[in-house]
Protein backbone atom coordinates (compact mmCIF):
# COMPACT_ATOMS: atom_id res chain seq x y z
CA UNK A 1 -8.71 -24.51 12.49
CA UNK A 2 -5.40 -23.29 14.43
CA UNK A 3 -3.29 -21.11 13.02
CA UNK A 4 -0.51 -23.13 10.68
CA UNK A 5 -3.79 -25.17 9.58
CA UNK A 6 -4.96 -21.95 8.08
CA UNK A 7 -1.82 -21.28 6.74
CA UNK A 8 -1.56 -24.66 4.96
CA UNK A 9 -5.49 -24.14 3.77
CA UNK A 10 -5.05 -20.88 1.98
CA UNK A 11 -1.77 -22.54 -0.02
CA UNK A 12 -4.40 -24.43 -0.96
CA UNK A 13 -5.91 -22.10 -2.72
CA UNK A 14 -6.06 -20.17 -6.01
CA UNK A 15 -3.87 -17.15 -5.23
CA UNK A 16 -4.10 -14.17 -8.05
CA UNK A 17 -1.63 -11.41 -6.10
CA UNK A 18 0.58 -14.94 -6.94
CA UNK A 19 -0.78 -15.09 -10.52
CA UNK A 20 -2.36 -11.66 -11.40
CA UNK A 21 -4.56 -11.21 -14.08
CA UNK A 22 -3.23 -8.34 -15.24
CA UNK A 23 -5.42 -7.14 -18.58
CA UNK A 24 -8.00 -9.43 -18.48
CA UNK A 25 -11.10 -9.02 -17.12
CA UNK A 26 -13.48 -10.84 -18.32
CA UNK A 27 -15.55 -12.94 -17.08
CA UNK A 28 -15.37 -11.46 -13.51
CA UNK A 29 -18.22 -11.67 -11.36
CA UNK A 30 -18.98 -10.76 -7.47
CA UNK A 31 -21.51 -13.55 -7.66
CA UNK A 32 -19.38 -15.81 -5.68
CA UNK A 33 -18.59 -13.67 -2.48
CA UNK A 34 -21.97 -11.96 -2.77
CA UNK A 35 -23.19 -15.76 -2.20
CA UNK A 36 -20.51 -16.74 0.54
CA UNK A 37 -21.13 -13.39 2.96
CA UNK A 38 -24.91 -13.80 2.54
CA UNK A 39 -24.59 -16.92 3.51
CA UNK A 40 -22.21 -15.89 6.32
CA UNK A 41 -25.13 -13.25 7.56
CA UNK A 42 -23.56 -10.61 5.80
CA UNK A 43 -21.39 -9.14 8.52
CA UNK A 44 -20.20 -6.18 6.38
CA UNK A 45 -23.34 -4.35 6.92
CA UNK A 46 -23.01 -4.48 10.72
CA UNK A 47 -20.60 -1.37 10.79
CA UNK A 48 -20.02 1.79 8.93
CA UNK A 49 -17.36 1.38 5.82
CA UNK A 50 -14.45 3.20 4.23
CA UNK A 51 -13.70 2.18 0.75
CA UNK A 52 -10.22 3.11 -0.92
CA UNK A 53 -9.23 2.15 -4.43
CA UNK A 54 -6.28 3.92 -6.65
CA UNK A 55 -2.71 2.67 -7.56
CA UNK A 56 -0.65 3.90 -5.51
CA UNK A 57 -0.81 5.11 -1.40
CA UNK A 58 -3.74 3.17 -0.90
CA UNK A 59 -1.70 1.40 2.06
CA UNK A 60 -1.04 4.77 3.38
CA UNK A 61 -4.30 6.29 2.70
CA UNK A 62 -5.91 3.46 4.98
CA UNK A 63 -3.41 3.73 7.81
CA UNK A 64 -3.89 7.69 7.71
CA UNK A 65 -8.22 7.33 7.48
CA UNK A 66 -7.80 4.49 10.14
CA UNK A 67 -5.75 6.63 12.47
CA UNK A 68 -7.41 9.85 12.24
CA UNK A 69 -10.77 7.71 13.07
CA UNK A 70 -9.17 6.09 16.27
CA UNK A 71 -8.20 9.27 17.63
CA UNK A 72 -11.93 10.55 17.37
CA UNK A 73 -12.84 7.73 19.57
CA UNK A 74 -13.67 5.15 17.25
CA UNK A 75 -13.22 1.45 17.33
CA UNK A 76 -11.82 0.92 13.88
CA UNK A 77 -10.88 -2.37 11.78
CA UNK A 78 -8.63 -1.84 8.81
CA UNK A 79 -8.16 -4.31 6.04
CA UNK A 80 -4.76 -4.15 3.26
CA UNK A 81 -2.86 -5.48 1.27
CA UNK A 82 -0.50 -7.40 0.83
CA UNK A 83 1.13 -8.33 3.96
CA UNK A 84 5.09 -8.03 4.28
CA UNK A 85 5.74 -11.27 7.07
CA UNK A 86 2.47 -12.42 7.59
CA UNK A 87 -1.21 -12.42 6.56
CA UNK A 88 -2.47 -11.45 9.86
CA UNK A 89 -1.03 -7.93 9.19
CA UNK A 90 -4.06 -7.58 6.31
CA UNK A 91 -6.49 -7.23 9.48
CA UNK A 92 -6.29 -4.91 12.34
CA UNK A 93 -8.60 -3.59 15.00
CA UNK A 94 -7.72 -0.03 16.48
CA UNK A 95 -4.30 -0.90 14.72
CA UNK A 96 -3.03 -3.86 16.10
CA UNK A 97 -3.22 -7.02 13.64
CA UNK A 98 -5.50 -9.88 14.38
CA UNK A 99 -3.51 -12.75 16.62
CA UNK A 100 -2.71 -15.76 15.62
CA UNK A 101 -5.26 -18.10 17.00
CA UNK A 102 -7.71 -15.46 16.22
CA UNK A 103 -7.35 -15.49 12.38
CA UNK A 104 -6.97 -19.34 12.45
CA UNK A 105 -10.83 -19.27 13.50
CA UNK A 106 -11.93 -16.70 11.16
CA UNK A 107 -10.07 -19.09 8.25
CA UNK A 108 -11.71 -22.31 9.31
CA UNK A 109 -14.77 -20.57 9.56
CA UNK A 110 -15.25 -19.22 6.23
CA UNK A 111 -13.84 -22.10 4.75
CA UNK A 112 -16.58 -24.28 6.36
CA UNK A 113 -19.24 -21.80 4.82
CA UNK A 114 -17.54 -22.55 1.34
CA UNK A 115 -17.49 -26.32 1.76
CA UNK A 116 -21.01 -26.33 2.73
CA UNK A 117 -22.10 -24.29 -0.23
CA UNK A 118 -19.97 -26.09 -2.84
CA UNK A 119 -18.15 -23.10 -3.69
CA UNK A 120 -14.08 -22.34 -4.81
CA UNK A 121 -13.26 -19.24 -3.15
CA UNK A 122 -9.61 -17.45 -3.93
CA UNK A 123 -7.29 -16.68 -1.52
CA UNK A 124 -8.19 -13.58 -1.79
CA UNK A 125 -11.85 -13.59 -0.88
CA UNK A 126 -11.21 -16.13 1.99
CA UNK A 127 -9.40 -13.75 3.74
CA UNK A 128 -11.71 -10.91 2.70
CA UNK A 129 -14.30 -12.76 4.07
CA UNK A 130 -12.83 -13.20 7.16
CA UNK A 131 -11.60 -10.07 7.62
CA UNK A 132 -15.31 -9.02 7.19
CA UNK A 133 -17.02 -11.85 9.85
CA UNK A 134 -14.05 -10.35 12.44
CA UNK A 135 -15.02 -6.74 12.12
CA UNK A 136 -18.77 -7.34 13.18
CA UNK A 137 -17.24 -10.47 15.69
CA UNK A 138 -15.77 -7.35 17.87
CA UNK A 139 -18.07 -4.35 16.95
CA UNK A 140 -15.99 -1.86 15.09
CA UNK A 141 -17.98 1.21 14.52
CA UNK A 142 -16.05 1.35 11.31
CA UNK A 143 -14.05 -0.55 8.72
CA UNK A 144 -11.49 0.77 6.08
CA UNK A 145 -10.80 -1.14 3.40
CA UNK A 146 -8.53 -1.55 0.91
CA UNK A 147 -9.56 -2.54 -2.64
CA UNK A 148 -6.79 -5.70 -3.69
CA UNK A 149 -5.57 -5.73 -7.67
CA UNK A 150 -9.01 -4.83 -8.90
CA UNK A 151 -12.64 -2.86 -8.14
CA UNK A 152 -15.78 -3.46 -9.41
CA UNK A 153 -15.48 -6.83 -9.45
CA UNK A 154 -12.85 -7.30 -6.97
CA UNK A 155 -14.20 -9.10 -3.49
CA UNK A 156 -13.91 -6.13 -1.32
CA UNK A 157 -16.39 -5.01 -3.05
CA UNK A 158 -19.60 -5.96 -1.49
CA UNK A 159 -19.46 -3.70 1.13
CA UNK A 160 -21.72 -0.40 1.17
CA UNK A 161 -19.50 1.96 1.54
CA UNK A 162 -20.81 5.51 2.78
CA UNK A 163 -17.25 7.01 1.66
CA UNK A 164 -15.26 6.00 -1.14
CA UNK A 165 -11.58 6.83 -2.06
CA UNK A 166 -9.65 7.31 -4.58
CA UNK A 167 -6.17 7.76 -4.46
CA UNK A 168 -4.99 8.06 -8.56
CA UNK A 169 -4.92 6.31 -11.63
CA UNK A 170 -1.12 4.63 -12.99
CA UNK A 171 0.31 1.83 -14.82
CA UNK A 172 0.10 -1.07 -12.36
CA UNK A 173 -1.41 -4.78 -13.09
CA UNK A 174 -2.24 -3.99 -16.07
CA UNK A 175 -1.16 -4.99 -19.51
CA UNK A 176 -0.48 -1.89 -20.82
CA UNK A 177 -2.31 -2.37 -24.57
CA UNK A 178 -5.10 0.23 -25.42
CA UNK A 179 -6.83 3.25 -23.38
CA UNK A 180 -5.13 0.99 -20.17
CA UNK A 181 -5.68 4.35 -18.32
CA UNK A 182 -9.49 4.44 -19.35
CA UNK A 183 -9.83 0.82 -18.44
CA UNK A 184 -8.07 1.25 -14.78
CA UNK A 185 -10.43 4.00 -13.70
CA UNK A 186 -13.75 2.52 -14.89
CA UNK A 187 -12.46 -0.66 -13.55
CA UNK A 188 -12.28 1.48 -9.98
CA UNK A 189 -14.98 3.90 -10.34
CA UNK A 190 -16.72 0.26 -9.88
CA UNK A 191 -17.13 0.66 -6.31
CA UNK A 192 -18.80 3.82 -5.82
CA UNK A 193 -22.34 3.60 -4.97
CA UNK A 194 -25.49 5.87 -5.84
CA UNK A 195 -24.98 6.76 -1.98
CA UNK A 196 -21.26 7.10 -1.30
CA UNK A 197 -19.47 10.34 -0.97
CA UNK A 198 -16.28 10.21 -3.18
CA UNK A 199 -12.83 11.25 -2.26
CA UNK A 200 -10.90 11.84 -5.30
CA UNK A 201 -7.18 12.41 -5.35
CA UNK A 202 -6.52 11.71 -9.16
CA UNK A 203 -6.55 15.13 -11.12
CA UNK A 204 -6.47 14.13 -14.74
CA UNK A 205 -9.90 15.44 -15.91
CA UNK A 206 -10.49 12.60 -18.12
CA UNK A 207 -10.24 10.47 -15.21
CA UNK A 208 -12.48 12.55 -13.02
CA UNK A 209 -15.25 12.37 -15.48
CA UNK A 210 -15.47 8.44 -15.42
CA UNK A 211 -15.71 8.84 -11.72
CA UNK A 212 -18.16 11.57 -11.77
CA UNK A 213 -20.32 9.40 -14.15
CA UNK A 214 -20.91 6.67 -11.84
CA UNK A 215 -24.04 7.09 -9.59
CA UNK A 216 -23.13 9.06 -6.36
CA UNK A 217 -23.78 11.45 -3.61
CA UNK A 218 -20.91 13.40 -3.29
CA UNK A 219 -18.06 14.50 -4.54
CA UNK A 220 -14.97 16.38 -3.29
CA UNK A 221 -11.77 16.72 -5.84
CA UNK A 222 -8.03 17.48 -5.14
CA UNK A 223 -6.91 20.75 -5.64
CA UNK A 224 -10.82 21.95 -5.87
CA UNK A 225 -11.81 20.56 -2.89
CA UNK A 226 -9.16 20.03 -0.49
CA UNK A 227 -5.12 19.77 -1.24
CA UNK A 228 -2.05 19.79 1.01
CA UNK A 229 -0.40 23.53 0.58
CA UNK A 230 2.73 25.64 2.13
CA UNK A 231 4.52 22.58 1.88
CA UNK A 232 8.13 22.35 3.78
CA UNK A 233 10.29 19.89 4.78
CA UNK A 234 11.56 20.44 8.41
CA UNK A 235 14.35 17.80 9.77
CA UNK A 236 13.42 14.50 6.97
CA UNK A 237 9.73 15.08 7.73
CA UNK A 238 7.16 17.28 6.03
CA UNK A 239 4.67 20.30 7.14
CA UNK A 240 1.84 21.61 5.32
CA UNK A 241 -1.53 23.19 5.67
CA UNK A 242 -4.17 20.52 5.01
CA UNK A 243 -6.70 22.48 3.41
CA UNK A 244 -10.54 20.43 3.27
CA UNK A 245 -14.17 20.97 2.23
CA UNK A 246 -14.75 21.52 5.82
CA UNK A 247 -12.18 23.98 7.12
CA UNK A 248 -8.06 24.30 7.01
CA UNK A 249 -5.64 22.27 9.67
CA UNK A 250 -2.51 24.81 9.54
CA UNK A 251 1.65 23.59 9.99
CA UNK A 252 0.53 20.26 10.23
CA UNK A 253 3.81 17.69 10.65
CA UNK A 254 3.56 14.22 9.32
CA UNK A 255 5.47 11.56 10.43
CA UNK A 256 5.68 9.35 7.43
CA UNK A 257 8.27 10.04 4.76
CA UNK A 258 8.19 11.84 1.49
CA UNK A 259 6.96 14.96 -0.08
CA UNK A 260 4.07 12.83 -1.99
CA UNK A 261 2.61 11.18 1.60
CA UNK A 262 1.14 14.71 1.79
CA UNK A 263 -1.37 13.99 -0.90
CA UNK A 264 -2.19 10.44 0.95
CA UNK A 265 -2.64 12.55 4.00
CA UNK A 266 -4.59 15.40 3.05
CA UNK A 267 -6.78 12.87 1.05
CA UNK A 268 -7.46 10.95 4.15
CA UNK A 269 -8.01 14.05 6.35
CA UNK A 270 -10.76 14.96 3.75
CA UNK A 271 -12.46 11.33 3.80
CA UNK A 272 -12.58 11.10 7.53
CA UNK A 273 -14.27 15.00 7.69
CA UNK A 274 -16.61 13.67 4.84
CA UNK A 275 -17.38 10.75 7.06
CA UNK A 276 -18.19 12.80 9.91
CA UNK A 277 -19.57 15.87 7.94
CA UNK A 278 -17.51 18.24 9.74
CA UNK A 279 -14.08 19.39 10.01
CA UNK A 280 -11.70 17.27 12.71
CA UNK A 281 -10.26 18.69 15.98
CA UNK A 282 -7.03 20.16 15.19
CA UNK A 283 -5.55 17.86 18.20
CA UNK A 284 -7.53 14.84 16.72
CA UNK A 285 -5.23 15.48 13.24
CA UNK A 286 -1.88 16.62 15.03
CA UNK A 287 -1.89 13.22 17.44
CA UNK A 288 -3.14 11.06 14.31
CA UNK A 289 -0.08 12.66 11.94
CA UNK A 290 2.32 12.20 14.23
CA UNK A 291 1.95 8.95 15.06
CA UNK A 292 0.87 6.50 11.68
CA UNK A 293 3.50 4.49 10.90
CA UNK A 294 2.96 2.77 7.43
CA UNK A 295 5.12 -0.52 7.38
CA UNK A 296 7.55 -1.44 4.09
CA UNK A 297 6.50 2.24 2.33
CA UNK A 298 9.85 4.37 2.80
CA UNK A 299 10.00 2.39 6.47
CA UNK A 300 13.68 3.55 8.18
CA UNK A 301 15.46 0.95 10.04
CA UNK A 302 17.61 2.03 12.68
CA UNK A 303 18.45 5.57 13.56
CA UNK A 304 17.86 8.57 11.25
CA UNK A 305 20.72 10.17 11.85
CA UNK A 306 24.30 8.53 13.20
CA UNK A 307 27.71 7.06 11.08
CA UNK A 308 26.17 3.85 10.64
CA UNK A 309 24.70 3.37 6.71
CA UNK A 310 20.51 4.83 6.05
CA UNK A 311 18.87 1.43 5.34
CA UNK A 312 15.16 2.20 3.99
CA UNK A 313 12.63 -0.71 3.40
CA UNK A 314 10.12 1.31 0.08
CA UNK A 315 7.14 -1.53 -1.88
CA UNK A 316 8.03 0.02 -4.83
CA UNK A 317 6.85 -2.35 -7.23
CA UNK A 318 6.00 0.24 -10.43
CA UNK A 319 7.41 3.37 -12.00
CA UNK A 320 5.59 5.47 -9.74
CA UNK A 321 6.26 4.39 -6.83
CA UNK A 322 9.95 3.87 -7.67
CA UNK A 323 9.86 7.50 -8.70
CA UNK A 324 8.33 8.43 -5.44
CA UNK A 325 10.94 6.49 -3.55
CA UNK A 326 13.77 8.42 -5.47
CA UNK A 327 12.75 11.57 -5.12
CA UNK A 328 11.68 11.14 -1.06
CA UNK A 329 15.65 9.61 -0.93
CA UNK A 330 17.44 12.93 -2.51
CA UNK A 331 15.18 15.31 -1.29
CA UNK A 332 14.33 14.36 2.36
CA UNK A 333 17.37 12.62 2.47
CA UNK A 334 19.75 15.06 0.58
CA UNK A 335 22.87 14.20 2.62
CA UNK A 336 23.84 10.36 2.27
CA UNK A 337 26.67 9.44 0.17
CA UNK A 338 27.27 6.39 -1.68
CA UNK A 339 23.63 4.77 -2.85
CA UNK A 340 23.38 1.06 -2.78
CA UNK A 341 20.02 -0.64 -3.91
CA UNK A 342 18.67 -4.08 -3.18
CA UNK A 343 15.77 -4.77 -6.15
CA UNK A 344 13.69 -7.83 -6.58
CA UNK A 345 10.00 -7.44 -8.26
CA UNK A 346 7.63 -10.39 -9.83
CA UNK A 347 7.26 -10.62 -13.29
CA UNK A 348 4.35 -9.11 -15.56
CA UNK A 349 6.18 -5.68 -14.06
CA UNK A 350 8.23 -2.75 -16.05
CA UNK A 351 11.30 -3.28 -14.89
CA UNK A 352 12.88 -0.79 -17.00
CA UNK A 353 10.33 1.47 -15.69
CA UNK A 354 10.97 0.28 -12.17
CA UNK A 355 14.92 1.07 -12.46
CA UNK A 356 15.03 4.13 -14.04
CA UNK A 357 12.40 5.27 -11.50
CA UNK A 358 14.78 4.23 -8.39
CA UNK A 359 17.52 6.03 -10.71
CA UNK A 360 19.45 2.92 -10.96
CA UNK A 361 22.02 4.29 -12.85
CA UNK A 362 22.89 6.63 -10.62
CA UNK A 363 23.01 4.00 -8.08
CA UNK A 364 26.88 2.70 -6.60
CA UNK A 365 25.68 -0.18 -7.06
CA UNK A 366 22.31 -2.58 -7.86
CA UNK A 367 22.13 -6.30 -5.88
CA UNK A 368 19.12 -8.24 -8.11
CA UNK A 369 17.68 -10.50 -6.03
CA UNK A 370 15.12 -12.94 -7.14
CA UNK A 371 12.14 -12.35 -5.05
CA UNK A 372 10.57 -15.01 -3.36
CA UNK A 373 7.46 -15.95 -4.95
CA UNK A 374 6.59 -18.20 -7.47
CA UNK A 375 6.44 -15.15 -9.69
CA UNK A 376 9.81 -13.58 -8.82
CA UNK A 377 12.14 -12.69 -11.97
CA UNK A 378 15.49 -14.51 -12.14
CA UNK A 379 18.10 -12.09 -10.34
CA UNK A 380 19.92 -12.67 -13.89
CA UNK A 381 17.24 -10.98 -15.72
CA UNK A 382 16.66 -8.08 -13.45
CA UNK A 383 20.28 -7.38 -13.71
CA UNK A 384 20.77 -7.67 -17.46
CA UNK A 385 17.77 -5.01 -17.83
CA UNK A 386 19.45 -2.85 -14.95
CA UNK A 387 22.90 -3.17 -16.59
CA UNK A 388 20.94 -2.07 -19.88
CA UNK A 389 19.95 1.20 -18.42
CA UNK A 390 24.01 1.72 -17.44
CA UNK A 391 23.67 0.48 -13.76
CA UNK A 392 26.37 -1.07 -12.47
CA UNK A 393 24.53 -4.24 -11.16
CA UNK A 394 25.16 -7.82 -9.67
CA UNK A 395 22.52 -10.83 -9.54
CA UNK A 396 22.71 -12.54 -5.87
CA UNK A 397 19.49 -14.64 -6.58
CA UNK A 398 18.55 -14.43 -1.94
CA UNK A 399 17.21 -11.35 -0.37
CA UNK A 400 19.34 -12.22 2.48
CA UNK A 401 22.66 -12.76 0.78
CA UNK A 402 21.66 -9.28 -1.64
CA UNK A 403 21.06 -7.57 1.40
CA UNK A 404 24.12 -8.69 3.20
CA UNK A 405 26.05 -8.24 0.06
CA UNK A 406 24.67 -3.99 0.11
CA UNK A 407 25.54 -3.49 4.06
CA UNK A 408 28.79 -4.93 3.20
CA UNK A 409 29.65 -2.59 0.55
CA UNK A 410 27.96 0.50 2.37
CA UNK A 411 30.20 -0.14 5.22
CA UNK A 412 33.30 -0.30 2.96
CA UNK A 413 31.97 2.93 1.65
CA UNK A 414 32.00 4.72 4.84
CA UNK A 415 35.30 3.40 6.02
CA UNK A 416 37.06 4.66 3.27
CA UNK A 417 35.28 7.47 2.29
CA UNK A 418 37.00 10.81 3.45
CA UNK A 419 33.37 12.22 3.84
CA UNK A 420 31.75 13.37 7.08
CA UNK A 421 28.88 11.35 9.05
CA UNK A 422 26.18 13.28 7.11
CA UNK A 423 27.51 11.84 3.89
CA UNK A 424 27.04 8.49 5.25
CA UNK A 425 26.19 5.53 2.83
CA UNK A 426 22.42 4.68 1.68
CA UNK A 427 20.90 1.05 1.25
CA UNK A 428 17.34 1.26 -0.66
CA UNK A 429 14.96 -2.16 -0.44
CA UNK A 430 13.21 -2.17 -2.65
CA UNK A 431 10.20 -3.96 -5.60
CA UNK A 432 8.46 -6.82 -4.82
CA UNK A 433 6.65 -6.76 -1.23
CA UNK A 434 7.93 -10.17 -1.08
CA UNK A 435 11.21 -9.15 -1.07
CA UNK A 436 10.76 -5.97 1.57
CA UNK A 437 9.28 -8.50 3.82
CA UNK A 438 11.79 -11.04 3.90
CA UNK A 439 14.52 -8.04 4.36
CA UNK A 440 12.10 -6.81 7.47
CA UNK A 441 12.34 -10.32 8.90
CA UNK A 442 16.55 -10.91 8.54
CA UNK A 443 16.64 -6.91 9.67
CA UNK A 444 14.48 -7.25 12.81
């Protein structure tokens, strides 16, 4: 199967990031994949596995874990999601993404496996299953891998994993009713095993105790364990002393953006020392921290500094996140002037939540787009509930056309603003990964 074959097979299929089933769970079973990688030789058992789960900064976490193993010497496969342009971005070896003609195989492959034992595999576990046969196709000594919209029962989840973790519990495909936050974490404390050490970022002690209930080996905790302290920002990035169960990494600077990417990082630098059993070469966590680069999560595009308008590319698809976004703008970013936001997000999402997290109101002005999935909420809609919260907003229904729409009225802003450079305007992408990957594409 070439590549636009694969493409036009897994459109095919049942797609649940498309139609999420966001508060209910039952009748979920791993039967189905447990049946299609047995059958397949179970190729997830042919290398050592990372296993991260949370709400938020999974994405990051991986990219961190993944890093920090490469520079120890590692060949290392990493598997996210979603993708921003293009599926093959959910699987990388020693990160660069699968090619083309590569992950056109793996497709075909697994789907042959599927027809032959009269199975209806997801989208989802296709490519999970491929993702899985390419890891042990070109030997990676290790795998991380990202847990999708679910846990215990969620296809990732038959791999062994000798290191599981956890990044925190929030409101995020969920429906909201009941002890939702309950439900999340036993829903993710699913995929420890009785032999995993687990990683645990969240710090809610109710939370921690559904974790620590499940069968397991280990456990380190943040702020017991390991945390990310003396934290200072220094020119829009961010130093701090990565303290672990292993030892203390002192003034370390981290490329990515944003006061809270400490607690992906120092998470990460504990789960790779937990993997090892021993603390990391300072070098090995300076080179790894400077050089991650985490695509669509507070991604800059262009220059940092210069006259021309600070366009940032943030998946910010739930309060948290948004919140996260905000506060990495005004603090890291303290000087820009004028803010103009580009929002599109799919529905089954808090929108009001969403926009008063990206402070909205606050915002020059909001362009609603409708992002572009089958799931995307009328531009119209998003910009009633924006205009509810007192944002000034407009609905422009294409990305392209909202984004256009925000550079246009950024540059405006700095040509008539009496302001210096460092007061220069803002544009903010973000919501729906949909929409920050079809603003990556027009952008690049």
């Amino acid at each position: 199967m070439d590549y636009h074959a694969a493409l036009e097979h897994l459109d095919t299929l049942i797609n649940h990031e498309a139609r999420p089933r966001a508060g209910r769970v039952s009748g979920l079973s791993l039967e189905l994949m447990q049946r299609l990688t047995s059958a397949m030789g179970d190729p997830q058992r042919c290398y050592r596995v990372i296993h991260v789960t949370g709400t938020n900064g999974k994405g990051s976490t991986v990219r961190v874990t993944a890093r920090l193993l490469q520079e120890m010497g590692l060949r290392v496969g990493a598997y996210t999601s979603p993708h921003l342009m293009a599926p093959n971005e959910r699987i990388s070896v020693d990160s660069e993404p699968i090619d083309d003609e590569t992950f056109g195989a793996a497709i075909g492959d697994v789907a042959r496996f599927v027809e032959h034992l009269q199975m209806r595999a997801t989208w989802f576990e296709t490519v999970t299953a491929a993702a899985l046969q390419h890891f042990a196709d070109v030997a990676v000594d290790v795998a991380v891998v990202e847990v999708g919209m679910l846990g215990r029962f969620d296809a990732t989840n038959v791999v062994e994993a000798e290191v599981v973790t956890i990044t925190n519990v929030a409101r995020d495909h969920t429906d909201g009713v009941g002890d939702w936050r309950g439900a999340i974490a036993r829903e993710k404390a699913g995929i420890i095993k009785a032999g995993s050490t687990v990683v645990c970022g969240e710090t809610d002690p109710r939370m921690c105790e559904i974790f620590r209930a499940e069968p397991h080996a280990a456990m380190f905790e943040r702020g017991r364990d390991f945390a990310a302290e003396r934290q200072h920002l220094a020119s829009h990035h961010w130093r701090a002393d990565l303290r672990t169960p292993y030892g203390c990494h002192t003034d370390v600077l981290v490329s990515l953006h944003g006061q809270h990417q400490l607690d992906n990082v120092s998470l990460a630098v504990a789960a790779t020392e937990a993997f090892f059993g021993a603390a990391l070469p300072d070098d090995v966590v300076d080179a790894a921290l400077t050089e991650v680069r985490v695509p669509g999560r507070f991604e800059i595009v262009g220059e940092i500094s210069g006259v021309e308008p600070l366009v940032v590319l943030d998946g910010a698809h739930n309060p948290a996140g948004a919140r996260a976004a905000a506060t990495t703008l005004n603090k890291d970013f303290g000087s820009v002037g004028p803010k103009f936001l580009v929002v599109g997000m799919q529905s089954g999402r808090d929108a009001a939540g969403l926009l008063e997290g990206l402070e909205a109101a606050q915002a020059d002005r909001v362009l609603c787009c409708t992002a572009p999935t089958a799931r995307g909420v009328p531009a119209s809609d998003l910009a009633a509930a924006a205009e509810l919260i007192g944002a000034s907003a407009e609905a422009i229904d294409d990305v392209g056309a909202a984004l256009a729409r925000a550079l246009y009225l950024a540059e405006v802003a700095a040509a008539t603003s009496e302001s210096t450079s460092s007061k220069r305007p803002a544009v903010i992408v973000a919501g729906s990964f949909t929409v920050i990957g079809a603003a990556k594409a027009i952008l690049e």
